[in-house]
C-alpha atoms as a PDB file:
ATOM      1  CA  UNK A   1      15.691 109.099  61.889  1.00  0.00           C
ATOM      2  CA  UNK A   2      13.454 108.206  59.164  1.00  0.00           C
ATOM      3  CA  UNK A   3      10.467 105.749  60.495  1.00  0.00           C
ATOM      4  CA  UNK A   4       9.726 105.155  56.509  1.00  0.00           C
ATOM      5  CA  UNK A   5      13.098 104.055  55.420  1.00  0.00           C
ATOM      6  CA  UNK A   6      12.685 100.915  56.958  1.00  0.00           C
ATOM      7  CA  UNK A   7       9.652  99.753  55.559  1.00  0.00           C
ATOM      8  CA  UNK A   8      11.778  99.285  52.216  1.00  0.00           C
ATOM      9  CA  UNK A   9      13.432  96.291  53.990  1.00  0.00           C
ATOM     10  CA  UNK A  10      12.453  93.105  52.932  1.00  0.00           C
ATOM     11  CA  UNK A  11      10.818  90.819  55.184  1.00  0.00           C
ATOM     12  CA  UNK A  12       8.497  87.973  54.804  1.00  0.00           C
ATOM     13  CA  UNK A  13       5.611  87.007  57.098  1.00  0.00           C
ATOM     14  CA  UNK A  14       5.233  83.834  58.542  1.00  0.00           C
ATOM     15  CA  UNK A  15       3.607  81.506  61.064  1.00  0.00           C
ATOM     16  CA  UNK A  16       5.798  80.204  63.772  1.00  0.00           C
ATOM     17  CA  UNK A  17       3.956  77.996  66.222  1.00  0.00           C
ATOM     18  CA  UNK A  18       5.348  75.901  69.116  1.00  0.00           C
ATOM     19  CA  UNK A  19       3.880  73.820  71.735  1.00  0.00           C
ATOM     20  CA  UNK A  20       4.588  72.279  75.210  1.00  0.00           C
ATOM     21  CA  UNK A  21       2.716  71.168  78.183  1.00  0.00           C
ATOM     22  CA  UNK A  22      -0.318  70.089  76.272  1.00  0.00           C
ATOM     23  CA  UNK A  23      -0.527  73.793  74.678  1.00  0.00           C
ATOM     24  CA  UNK A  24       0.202  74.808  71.465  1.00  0.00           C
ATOM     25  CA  UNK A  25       0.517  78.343  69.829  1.00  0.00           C
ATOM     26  CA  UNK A  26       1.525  80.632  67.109  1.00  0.00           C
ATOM     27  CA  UNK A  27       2.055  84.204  65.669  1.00  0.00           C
ATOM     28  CA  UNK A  28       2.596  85.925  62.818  1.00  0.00           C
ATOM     29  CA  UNK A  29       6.596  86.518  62.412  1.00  0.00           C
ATOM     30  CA  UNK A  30       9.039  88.468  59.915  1.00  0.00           C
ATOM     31  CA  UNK A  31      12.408  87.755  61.513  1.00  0.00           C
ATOM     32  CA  UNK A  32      12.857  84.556  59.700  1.00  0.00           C
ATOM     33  CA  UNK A  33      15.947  83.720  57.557  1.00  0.00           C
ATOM     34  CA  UNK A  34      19.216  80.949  56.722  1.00  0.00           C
ATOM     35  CA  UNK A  35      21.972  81.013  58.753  1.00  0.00           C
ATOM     36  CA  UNK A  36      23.614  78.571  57.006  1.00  0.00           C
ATOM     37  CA  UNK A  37      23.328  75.456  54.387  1.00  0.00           C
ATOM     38  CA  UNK A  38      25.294  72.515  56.356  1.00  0.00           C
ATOM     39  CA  UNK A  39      24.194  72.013  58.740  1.00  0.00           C
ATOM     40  CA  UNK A  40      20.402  73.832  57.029  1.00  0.00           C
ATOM     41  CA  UNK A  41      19.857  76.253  60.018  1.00  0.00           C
ATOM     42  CA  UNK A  42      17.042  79.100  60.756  1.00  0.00           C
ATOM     43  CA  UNK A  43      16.887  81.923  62.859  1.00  0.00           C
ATOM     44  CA  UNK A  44      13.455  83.404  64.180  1.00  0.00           C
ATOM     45  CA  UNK A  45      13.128  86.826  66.155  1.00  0.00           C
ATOM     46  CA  UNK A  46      10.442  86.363  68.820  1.00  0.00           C
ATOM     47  CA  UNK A  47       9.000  88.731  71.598  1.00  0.00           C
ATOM     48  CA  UNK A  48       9.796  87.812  74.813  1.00  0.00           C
ATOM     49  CA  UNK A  49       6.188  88.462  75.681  1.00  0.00           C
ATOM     50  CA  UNK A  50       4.940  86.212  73.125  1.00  0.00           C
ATOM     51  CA  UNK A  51       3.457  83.092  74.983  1.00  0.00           C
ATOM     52  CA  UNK A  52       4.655  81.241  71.555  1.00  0.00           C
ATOM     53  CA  UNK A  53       8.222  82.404  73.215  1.00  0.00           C
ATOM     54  CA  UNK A  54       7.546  80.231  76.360  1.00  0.00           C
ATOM     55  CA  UNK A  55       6.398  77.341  74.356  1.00  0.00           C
ATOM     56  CA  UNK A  56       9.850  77.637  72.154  1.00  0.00           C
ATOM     57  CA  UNK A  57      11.692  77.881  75.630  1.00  0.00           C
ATOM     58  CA  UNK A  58       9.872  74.710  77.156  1.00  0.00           C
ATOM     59  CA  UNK A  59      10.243  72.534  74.236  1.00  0.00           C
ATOM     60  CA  UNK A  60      13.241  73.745  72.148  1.00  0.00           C
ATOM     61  CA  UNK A  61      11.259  73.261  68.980  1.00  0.00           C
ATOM     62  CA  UNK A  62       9.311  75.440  66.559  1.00  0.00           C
ATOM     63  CA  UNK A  63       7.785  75.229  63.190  1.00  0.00           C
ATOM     64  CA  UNK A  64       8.105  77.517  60.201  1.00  0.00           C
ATOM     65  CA  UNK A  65       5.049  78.389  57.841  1.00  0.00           C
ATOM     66  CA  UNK A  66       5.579  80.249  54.589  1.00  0.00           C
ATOM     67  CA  UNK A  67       2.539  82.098  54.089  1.00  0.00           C
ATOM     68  CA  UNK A  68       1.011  82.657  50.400  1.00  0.00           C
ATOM     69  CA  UNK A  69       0.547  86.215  48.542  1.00  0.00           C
ATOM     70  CA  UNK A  70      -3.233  85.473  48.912  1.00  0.00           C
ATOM     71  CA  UNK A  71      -3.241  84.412  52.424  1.00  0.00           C
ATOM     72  CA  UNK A  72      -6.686  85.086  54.035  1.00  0.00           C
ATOM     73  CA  UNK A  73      -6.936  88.067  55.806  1.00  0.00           C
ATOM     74  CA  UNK A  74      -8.697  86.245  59.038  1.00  0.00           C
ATOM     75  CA  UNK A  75      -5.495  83.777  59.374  1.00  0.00           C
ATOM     76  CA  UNK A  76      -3.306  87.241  59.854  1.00  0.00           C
ATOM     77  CA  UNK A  77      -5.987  88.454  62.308  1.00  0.00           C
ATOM     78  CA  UNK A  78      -6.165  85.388  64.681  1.00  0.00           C
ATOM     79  CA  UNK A  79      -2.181  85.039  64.041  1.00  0.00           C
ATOM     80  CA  UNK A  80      -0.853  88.027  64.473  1.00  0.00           C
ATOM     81  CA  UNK A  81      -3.631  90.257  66.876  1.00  0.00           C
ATOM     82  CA  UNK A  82      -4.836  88.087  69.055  1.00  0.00           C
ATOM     83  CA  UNK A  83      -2.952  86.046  72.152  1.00  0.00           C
ATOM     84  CA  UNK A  84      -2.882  81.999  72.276  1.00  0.00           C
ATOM     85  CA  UNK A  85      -3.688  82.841  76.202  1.00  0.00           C
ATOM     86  CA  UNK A  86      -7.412  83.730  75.823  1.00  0.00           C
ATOM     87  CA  UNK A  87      -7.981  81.504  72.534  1.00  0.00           C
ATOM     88  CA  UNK A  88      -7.212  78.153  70.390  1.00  0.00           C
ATOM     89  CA  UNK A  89      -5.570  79.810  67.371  1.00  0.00           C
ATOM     90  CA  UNK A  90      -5.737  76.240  65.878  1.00  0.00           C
ATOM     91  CA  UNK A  91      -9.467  75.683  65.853  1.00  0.00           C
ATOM     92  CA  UNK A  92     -10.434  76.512  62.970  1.00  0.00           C
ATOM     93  CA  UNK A  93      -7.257  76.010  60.441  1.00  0.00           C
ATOM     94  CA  UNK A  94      -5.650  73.474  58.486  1.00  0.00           C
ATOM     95  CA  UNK A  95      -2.952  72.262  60.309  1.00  0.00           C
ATOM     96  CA  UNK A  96      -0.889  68.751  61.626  1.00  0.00           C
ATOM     97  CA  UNK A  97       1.700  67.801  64.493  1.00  0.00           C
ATOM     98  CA  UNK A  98       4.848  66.448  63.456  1.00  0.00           C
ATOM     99  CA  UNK A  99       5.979  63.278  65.513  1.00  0.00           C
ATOM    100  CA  UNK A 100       7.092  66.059  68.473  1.00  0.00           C
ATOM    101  CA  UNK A 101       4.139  67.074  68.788  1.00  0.00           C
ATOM    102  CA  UNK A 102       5.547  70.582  67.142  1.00  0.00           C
ATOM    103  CA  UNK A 103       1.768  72.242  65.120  1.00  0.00           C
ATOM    104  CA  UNK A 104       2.487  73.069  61.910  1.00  0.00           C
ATOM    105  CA  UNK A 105      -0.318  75.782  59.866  1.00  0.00           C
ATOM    106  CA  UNK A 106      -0.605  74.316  56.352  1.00  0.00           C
ATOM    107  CA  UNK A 107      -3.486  76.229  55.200  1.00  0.00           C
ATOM    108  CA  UNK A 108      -2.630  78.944  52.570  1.00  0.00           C
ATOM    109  CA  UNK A 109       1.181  78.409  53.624  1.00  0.00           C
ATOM    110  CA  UNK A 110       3.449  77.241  50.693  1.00  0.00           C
ATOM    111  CA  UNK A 111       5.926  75.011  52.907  1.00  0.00           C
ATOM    112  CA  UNK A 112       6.497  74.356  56.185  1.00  0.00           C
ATOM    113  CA  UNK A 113      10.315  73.662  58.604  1.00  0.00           C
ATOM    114  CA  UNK A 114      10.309  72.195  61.965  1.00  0.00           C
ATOM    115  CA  UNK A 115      13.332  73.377  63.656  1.00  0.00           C
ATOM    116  CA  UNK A 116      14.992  72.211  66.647  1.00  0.00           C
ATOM    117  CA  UNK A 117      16.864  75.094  68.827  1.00  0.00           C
ATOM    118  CA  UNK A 118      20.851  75.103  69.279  1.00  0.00           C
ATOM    119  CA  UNK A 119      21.426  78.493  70.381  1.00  0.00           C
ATOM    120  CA  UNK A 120      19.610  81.653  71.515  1.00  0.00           C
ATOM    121  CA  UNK A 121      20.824  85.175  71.764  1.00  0.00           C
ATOM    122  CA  UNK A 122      19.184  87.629  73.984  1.00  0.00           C
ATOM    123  CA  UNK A 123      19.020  91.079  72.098  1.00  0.00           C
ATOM    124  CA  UNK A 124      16.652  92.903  74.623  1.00  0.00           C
ATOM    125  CA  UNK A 125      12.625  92.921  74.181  1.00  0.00           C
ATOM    126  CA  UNK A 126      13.239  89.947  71.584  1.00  0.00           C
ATOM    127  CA  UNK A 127      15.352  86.623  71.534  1.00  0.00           C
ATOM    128  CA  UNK A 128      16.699  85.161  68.612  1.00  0.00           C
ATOM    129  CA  UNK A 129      16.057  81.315  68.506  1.00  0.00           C
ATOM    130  CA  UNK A 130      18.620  79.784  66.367  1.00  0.00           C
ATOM    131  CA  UNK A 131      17.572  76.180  65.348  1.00  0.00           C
ATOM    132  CA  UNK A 132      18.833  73.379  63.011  1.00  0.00           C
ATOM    133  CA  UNK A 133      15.965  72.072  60.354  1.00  0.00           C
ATOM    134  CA  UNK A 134      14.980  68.779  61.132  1.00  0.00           C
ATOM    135  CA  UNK A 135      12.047  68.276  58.917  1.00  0.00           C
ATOM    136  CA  UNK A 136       9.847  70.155  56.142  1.00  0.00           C
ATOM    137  CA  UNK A 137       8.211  69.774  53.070  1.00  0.00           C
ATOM    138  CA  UNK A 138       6.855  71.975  49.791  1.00  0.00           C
ATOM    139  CA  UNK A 139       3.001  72.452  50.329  1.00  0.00           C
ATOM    140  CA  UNK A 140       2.086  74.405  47.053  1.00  0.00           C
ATOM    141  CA  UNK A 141       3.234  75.912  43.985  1.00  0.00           C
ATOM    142  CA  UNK A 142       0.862  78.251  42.995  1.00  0.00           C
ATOM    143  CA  UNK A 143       1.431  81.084  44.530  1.00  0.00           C
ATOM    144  CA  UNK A 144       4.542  83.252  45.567  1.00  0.00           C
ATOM    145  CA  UNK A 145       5.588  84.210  48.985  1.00  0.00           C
ATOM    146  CA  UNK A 146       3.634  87.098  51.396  1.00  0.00           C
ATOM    147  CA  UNK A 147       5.822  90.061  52.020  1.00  0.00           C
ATOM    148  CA  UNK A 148       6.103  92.615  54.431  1.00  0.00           C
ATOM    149  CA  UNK A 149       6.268  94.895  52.035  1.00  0.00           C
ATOM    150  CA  UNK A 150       3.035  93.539  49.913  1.00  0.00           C
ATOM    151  CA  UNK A 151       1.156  93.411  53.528  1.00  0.00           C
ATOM    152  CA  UNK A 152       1.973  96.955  54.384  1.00  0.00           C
ATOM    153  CA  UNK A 153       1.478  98.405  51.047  1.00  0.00           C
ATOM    154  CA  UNK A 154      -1.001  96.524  48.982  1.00  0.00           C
ATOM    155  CA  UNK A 155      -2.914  95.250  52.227  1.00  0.00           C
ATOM    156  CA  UNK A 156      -2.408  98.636  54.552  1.00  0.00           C
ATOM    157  CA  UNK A 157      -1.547  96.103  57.244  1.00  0.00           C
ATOM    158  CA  UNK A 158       0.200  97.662  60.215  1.00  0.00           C
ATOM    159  CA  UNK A 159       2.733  95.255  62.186  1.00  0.00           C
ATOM    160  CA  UNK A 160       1.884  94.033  65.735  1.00  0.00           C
ATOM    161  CA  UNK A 161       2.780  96.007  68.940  1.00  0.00           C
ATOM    162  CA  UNK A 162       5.273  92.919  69.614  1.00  0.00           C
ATOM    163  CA  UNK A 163       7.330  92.630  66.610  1.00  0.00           C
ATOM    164  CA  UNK A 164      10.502  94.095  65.674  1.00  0.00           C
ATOM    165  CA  UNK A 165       8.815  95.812  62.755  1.00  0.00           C
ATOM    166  CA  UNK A 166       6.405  97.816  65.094  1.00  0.00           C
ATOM    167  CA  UNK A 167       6.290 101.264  64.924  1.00  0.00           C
ATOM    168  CA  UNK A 168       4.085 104.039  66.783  1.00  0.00           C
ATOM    169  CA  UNK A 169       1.367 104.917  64.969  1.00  0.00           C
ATOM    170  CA  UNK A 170       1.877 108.429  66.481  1.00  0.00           C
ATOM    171  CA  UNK A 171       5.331 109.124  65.615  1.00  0.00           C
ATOM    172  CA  UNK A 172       4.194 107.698  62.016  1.00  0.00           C
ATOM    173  CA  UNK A 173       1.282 109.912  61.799  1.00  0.00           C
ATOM    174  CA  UNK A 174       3.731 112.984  62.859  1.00  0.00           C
ATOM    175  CA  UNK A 175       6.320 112.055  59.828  1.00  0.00           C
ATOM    176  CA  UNK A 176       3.933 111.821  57.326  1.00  0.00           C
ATOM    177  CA  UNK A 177       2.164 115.205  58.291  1.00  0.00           C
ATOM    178  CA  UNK A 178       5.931 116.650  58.177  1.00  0.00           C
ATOM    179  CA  UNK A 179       6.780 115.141  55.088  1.00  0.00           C
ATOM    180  CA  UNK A 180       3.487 115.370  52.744  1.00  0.00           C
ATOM    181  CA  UNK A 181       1.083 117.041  51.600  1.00  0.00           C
ATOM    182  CA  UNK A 182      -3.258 117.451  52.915  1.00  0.00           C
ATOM    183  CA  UNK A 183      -4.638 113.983  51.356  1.00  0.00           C
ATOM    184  CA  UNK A 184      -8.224 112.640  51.696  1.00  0.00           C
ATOM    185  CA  UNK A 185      -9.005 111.700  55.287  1.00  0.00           C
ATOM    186  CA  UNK A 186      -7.872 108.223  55.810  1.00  0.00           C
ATOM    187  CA  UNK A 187      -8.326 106.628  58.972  1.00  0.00           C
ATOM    188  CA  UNK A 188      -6.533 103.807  61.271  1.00  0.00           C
ATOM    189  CA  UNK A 189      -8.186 100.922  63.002  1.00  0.00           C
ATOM    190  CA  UNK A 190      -7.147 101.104  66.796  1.00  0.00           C
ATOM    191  CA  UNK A 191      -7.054  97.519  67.416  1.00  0.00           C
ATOM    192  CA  UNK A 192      -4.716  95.860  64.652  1.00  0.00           C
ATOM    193  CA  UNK A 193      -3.509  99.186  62.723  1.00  0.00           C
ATOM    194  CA  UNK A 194      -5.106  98.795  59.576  1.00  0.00           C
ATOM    195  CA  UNK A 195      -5.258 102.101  57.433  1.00  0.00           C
ATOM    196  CA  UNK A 196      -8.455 102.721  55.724  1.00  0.00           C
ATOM    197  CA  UNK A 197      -7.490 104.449  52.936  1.00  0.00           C
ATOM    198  CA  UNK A 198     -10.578 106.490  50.920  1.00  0.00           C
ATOM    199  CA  UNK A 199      -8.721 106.218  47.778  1.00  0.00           C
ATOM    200  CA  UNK A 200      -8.207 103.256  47.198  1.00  0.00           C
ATOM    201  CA  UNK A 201     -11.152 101.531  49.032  1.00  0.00           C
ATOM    202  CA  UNK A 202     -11.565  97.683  49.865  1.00  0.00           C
ATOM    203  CA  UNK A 203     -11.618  95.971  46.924  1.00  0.00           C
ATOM    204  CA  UNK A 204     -12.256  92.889  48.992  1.00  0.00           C
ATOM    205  CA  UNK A 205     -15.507  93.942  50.625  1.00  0.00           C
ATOM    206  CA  UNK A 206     -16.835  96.092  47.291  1.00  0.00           C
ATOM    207  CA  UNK A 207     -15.682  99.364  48.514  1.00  0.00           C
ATOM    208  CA  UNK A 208     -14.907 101.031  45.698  1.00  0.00           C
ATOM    209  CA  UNK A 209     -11.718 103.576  45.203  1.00  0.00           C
ATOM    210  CA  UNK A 210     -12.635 107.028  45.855  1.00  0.00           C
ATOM    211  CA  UNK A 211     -14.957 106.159  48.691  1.00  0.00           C
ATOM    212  CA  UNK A 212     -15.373 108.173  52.066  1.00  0.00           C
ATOM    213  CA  UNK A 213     -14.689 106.799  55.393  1.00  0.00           C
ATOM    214  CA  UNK A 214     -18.568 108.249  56.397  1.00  0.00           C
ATOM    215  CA  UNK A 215     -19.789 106.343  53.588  1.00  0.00           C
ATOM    216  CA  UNK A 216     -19.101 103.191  54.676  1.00  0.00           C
ATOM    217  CA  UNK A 217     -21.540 100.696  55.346  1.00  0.00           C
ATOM    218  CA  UNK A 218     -22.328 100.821  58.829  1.00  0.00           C
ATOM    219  CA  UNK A 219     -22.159  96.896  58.590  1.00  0.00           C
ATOM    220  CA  UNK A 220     -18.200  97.325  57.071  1.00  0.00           C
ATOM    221  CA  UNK A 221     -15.314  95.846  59.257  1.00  0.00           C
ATOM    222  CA  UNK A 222     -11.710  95.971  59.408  1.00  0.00           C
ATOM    223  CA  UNK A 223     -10.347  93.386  56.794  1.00  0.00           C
ATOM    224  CA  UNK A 224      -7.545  92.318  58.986  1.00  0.00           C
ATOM    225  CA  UNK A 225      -8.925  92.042  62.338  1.00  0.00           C
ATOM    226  CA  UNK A 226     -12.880  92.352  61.964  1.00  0.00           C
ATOM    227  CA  UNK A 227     -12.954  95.486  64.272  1.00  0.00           C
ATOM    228  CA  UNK A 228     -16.011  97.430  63.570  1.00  0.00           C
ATOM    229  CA  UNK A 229     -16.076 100.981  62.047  1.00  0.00           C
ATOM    230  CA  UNK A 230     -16.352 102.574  65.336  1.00  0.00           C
ATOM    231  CA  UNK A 231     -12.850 101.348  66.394  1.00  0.00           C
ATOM    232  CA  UNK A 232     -11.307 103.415  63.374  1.00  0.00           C
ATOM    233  CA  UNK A 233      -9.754 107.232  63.609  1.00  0.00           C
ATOM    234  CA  UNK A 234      -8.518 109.469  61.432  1.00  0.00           C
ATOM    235  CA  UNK A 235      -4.944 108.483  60.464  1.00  0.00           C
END
């Protein structure tokens, strides 16, 4: 089986946050799409692990965030690497509660659904959480949708250990060696994934194309997560 073929799936990456009990939370999810048009219904693929899960199971609601192309990269960090256990995701992001007291992430999103769950279905380390819209609204026009594909391939973002998209960065490393040829060193962060890649650099942080992982500023950190260099090896 071919780990690669399925990165030419299309997906889009969102924000689904829930709360209950005084607690709110979200993540960063790709398992979002229609089910049908009348009534307007959504399905969402979340990790049973997620605490966003136990929110979703507590209060039967969940919001939807479409996130923009240009999405910052420290709303994917605190979204999709770190757990709503140990901090407020919310602090420090544009966001509102809807009159059920369901969050909704507004900044850099391009509309928003708040859903209300009529069925789930159990399909192992996931659940699917099928819900009827109840509310949502267009936030912005000026931008297009983030995709998996643009995240993985443009941004060299890796997907979470808990999504359905994950995939061993072993048994990736072990394809690519199989199926291509020596390249310049590039090198993974071991927190979020990230791939440091020398040729094309980080245009974001002034690192231009063509430069070496050991020439790095020892100051440089992982544009998705913040992890410094030391918590990168070669990919």
């Amino acid at each position: 089986m071919k780990i690669e073929a399925f990165f030419n799936i299309s997906y889009g990456l969102y924000i689904i946050s829930a709360a209950a009990d005084g607690k709110k939370n979200g993540f960063i999810g790709n398992t979002v799409f229609q089910v049908t048009a009348t009534p307007a219904q959504i399905a969402i693929g979340c990790n049973k692990d997620n605490f966003t899960s136990t929110l979703i199971q507590k209060s039967g609601m969940y919001s939807i965030s479409v996130l923009k192309q240009s999405v910052k990269q420290d709303i994917i960090g605190t979204f999709g690497y770190h757990s709503g256990r140990d901090i407020d995701k919310f602090e420090n992001i544009g966001h509102f509660e809807t009159e059920n007291k369901t969050p909704v992430v507004t900044e850099d999103s391009l509309a928003w659904f708040e859903c209300k769950v009529v069925k789930e279905v159990d399909v192992g380390t996931h659940i699917l959480y099928i819900a009827e819209v109840i509310e949502n609204d267009v936030i912005a026009t000026d931008d297009v949708p983030l995709t998996y594909s643009f995240y993985h391939k443009i941004k060299k973002g890796l997907a979470p250990k808990n999504a359905p998209t994950y995939v061993d960065p072993e048994l990736l490393k072990k394809e690519k060696a199989e199926t291509a040829g020596k390249e310049m060193q590039k090198y993974r962060c071991l927190a979020c994934g990230h791939i440091y890649d020398p040729a094309e650099g980080d245009e974001d942080s002034g690192i231009a194309p063509g430069t070496p992982f050991e020439d790095l500023p020892d100051d440089w950190v992982c544009p998705t997560c913040g992890a410094t260099k030391d918590m990168f090896e070669p990919a």
